[in-house]
Protein backbone atom coordinates (compact mmCIF):
# COMPACT_ATOMS: atom_id res chain seq x y z
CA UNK A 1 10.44 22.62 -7.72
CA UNK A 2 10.12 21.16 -4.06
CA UNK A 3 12.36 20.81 -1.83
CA UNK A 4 14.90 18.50 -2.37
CA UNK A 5 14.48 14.78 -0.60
CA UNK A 6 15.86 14.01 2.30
CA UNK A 7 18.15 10.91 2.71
CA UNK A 8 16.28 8.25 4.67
CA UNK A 9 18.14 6.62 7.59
CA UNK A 10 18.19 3.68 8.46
CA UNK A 11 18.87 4.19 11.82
CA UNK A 12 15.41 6.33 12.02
CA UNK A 13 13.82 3.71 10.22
CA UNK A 14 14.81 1.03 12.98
CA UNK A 15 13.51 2.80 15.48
CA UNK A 16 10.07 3.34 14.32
CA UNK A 17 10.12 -0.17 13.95
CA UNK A 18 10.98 -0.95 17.21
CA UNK A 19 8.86 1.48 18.71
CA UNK A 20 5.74 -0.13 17.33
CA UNK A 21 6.95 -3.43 18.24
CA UNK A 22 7.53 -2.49 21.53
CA UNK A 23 3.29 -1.96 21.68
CA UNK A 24 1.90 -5.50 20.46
CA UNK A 25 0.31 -7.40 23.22
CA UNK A 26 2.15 -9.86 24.86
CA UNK A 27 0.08 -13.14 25.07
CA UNK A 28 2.35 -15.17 27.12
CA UNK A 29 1.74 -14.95 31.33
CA UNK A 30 5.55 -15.65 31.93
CA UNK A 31 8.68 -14.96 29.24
CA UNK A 32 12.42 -15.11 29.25
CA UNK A 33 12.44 -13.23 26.06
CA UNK A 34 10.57 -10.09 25.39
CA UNK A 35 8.12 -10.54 22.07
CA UNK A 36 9.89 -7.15 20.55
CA UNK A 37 12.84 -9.14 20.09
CA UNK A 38 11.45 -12.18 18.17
CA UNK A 39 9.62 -9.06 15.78
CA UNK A 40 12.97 -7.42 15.54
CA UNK A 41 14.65 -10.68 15.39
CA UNK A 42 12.09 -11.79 12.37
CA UNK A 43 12.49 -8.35 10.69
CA UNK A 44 16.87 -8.35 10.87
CA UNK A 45 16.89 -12.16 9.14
CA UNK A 46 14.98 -10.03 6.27
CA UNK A 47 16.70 -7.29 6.25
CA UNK A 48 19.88 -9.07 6.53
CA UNK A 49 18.87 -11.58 3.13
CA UNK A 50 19.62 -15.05 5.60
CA UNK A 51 18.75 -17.65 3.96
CA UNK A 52 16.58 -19.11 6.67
CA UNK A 53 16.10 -18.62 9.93
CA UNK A 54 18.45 -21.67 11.06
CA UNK A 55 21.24 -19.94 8.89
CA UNK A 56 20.61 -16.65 10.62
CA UNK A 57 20.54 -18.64 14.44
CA UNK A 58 23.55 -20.84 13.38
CA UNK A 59 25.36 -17.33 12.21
CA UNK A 60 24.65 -15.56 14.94
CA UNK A 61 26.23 -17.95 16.60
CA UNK A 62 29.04 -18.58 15.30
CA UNK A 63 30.03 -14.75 15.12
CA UNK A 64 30.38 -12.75 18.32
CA UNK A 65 30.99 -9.62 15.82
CA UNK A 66 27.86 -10.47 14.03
CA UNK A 67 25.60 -10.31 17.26
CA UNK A 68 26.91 -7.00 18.25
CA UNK A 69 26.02 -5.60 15.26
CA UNK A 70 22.57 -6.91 15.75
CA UNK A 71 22.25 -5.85 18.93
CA UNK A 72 23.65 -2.16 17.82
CA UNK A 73 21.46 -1.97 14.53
CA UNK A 74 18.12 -3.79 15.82
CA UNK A 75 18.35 -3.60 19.49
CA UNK A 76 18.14 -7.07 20.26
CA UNK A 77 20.24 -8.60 22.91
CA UNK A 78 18.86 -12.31 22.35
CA UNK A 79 17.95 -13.78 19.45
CA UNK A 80 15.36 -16.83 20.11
CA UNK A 81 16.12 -19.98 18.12
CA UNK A 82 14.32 -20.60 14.78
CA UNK A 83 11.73 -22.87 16.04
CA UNK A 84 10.37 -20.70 19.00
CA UNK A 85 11.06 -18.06 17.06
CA UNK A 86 7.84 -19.32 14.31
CA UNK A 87 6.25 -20.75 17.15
CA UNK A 88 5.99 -17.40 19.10
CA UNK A 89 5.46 -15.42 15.44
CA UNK A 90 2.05 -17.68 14.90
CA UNK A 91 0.43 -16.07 17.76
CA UNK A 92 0.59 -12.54 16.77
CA UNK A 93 -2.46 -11.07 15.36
CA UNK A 94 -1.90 -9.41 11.59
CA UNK A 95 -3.84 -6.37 12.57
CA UNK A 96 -1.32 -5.12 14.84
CA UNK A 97 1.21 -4.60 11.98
CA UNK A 98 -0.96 -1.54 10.04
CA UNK A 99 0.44 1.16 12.62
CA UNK A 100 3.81 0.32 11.65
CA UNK A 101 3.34 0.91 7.84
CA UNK A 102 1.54 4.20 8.62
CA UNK A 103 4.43 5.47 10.81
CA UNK A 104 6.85 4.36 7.99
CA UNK A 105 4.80 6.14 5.50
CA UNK A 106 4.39 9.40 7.28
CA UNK A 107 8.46 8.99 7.87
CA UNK A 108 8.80 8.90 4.12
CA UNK A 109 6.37 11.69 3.44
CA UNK A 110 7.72 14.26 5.65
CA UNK A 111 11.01 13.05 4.22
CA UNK A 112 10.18 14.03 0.60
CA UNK A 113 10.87 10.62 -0.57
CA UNK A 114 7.53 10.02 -1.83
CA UNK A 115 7.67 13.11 -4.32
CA UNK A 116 10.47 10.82 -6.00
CA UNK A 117 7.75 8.33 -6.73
CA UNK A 118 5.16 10.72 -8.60
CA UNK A 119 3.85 9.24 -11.63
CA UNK A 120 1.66 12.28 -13.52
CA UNK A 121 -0.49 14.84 -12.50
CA UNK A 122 -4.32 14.75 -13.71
CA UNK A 123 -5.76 17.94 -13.40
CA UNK A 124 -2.37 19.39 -11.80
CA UNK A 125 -2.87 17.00 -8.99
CA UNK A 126 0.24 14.17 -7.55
CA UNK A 127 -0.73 11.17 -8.59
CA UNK A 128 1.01 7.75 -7.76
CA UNK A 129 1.37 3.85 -9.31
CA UNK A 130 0.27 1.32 -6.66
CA UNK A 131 0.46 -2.26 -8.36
CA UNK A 132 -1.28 -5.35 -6.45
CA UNK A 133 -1.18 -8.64 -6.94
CA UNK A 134 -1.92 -11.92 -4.76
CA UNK A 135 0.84 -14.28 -4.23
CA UNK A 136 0.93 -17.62 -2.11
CA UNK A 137 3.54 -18.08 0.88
CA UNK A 138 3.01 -21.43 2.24
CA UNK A 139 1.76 -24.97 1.03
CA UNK A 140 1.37 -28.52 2.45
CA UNK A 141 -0.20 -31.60 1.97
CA UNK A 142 0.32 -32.50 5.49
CA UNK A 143 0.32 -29.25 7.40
CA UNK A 144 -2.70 -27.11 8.35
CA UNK A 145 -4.14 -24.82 10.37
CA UNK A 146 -7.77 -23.20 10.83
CA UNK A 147 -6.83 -20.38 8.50
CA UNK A 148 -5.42 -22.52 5.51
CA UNK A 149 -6.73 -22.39 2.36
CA UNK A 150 -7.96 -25.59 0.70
CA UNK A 151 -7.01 -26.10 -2.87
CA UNK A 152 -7.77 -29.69 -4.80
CA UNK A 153 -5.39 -30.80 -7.20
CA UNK A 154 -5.83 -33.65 -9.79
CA UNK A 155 -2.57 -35.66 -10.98
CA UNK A 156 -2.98 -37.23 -14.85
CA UNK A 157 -4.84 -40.21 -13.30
CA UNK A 158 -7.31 -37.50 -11.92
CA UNK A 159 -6.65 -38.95 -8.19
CA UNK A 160 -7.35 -35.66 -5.98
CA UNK A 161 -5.40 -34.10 -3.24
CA UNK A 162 -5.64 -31.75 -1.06
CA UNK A 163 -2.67 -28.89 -0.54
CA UNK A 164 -3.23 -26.59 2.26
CA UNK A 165 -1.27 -22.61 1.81
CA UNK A 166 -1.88 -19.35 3.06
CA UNK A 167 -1.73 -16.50 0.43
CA UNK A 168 -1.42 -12.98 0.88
CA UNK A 169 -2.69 -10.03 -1.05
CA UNK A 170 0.17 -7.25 -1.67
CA UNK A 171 0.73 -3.22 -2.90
CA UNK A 172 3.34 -1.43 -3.33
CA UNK A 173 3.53 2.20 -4.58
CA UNK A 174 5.64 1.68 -7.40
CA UNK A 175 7.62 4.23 -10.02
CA UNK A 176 8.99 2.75 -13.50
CA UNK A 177 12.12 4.53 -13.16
CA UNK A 178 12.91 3.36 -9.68
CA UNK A 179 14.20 -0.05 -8.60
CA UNK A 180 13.19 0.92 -5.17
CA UNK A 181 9.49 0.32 -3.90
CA UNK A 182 7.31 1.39 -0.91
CA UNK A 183 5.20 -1.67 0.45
CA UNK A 184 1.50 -0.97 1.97
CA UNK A 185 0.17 -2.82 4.55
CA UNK A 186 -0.57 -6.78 3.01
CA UNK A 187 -3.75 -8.30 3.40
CA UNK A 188 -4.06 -11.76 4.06
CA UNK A 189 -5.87 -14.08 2.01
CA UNK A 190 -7.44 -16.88 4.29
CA UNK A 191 -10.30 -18.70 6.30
CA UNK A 192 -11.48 -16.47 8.89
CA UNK A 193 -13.33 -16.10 11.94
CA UNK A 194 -13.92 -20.06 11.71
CA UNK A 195 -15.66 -19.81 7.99
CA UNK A 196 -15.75 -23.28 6.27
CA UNK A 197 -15.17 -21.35 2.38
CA UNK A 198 -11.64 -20.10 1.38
CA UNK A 199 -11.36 -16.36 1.03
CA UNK A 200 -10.17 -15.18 -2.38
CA UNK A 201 -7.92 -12.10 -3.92
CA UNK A 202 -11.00 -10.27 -5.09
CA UNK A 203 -12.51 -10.35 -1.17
CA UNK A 204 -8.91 -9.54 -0.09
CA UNK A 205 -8.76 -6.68 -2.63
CA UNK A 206 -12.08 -5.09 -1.07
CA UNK A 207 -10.52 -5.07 2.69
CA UNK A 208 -7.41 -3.82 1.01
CA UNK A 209 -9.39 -0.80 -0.71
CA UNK A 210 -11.21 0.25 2.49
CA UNK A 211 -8.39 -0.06 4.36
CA UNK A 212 -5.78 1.81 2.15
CA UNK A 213 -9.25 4.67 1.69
CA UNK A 214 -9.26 5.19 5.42
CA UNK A 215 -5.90 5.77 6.41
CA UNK A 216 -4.70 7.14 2.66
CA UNK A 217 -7.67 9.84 2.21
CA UNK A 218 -6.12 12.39 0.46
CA UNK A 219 -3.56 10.16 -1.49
CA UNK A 220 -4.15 10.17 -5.19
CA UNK A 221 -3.75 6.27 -6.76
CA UNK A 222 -3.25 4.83 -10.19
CA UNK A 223 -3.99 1.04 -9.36
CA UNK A 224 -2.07 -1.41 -11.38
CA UNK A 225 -4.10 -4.71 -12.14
CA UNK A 226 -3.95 -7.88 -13.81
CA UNK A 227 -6.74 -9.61 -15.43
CA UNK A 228 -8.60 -10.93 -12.14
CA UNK A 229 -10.04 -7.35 -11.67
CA UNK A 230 -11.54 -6.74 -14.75
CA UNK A 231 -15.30 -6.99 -13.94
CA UNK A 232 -17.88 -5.08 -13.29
CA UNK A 233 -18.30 -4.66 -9.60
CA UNK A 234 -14.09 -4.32 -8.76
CA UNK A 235 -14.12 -1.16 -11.25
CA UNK A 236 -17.38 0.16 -10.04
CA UNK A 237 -15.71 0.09 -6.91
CA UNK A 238 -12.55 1.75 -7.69
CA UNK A 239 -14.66 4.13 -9.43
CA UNK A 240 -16.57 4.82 -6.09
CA UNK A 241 -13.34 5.00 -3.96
CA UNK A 242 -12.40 7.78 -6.20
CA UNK A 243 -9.03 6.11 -7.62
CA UNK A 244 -7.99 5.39 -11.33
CA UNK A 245 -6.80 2.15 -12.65
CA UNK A 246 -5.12 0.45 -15.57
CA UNK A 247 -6.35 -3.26 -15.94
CA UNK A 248 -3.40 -5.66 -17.63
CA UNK A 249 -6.28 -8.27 -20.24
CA UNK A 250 -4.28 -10.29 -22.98
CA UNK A 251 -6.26 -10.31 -26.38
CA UNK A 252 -7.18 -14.30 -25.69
CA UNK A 253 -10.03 -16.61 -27.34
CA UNK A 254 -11.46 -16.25 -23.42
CA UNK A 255 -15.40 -15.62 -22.96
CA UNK A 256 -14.43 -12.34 -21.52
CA UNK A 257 -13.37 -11.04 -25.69
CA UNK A 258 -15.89 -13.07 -27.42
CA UNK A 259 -18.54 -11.34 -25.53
CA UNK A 260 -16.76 -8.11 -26.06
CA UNK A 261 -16.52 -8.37 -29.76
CA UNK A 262 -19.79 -9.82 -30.13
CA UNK A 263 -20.96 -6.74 -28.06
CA UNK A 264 -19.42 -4.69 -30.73
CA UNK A 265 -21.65 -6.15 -33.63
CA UNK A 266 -24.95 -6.11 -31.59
CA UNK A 267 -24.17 -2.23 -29.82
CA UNK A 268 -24.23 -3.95 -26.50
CA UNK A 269 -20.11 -3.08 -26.12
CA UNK A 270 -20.26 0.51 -24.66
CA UNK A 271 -16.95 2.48 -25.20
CA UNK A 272 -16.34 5.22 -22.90
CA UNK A 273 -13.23 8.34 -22.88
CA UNK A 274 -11.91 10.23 -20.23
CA UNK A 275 -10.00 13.37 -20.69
CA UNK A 276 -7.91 15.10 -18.11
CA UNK A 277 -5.02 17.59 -18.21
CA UNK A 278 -1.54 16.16 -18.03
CA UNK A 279 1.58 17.86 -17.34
CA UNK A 280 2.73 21.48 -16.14
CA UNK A 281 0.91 24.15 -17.74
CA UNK A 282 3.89 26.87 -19.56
């Protein structure tokens, strides 16, 4: 038995938080409000389930009491309004986010929390469920930026239009008994570095793998897919990454099975078993 999990605060948790907000470059020559408190400001109207960000300004505002308990839970003695608030958000580079979700990992390691979270062990080793999945966050037919995506949609009289989104690619280590979950670091799914071709999921998974391999070495992963990732070169990479995986594919009339089963008839569908140990040895 280990030792039993400590209770995480939040308290603790706000402050790593902070801490790392307190290092992202400031862009702006001159500022009446420090760019800590439009992170902070950004992470409370989460943490707090507003609505929207006008709600949580129009709050705010309204309630004296509710301010001082921002400014004693999140440290922030001035909340920007909503609009400066996305304005001033859009300028801050994504990369600058991965230190936090290391510190807040290490904070639940050393905490015991993760231990919680273990799935099985294979071969008397930890291992964990860490399910993925892309998911979109924004779309317009009007508004865009250098980083959109570009989709084309067709109504019923096959007239095209263009919507413009941003998508994201996210992980979480995940236990089926738990309601609770511990997000990774996201990866964004976009145009980058001026590129004329959308990014996809699958490209976004890649970044995500190296990423998650270099500052997770040790870590031992169960990867929980849907049906995008099952292909050849995704599982040869997994494979080469060292982590395990358990692809979601519905039985469907799709290409994908009728090769399969045709496979089966002509020897070309190979089947391959793994066995491991599972479980505590009496």
């Amino acid at each position: 038995m280990g030792r039993q999990a400590n209770k995480l605060k939040v308290e603790e948790c706000n402050e790593i938080i902070l801490s790392e907000f307190s290092k992202f470059k400031e862009k702006r020559p001159i500022f009446e409000i420090p760019l800590k408190n439009f992170l902070m400001s950004s992470f409370a109207v989460f943490a707090l389930k507003s609505p929207s960000l006008l709600q949580f300004e129009n709050q705010l505002k309204e309630h004296k009491i509710r301010m001082h308990n921002l400014n004693s839970l999140f440290k922030i003695d001035r909340v920007p309004s909503d609009t400066h608030l996305r304005d001033i958000l859009e300028t801050v580079e994504y990369n600058q986010y991965r230190p936090l979700f290391q510190r807040l990992f290490s904070y639940i390691q050393r905490s015991k929390t993760l231990e919680q979270f273990e799935f099985m062990k294979i071969n008397g080793q930890s291992h964990y469920l860490l399910a993925t999945d892309g998911s979109g966050y924004f779309r317009s037919e009007k508004l865009v930026c250098d980083c959109c995506m570009i989709e084309e949609h067709f109504d019923e009289n096959n007239k095209m239009t263009l919507k413009f989104g941003h998508n994201i690619l996210a992980g979480s280590i995940v236990h089926p008994d738990l309601k609770q979950v511990i997000p990774m670091c996201p990866e964004p799914i976009m145009r980058l570095d001026g590129s004329s071709k959308n990014d996809s999921e699958q490209t976004a998974f890649r970044r995500f793998l190296a990423d998650f391999k270099r500052e997770h070495p040790k870590l031992k992963i169960i990867f929980l897919l849907d049906a995008l990732y099952a292909n050849g070169p995704i599982i040869k990479l997994l494979r080469e990454y060292g982590y395990e995986f358990l692809i979601a594919v519905k039985e469907t009339k799709s290409l994908l099975f009728m090769s399969v089963k045709e496979g089966e008839t002509t020897g070309e569908t190979q089947f391959h078993e793994r066995v491991f140990e599972s479980g505590e040895k009496l």
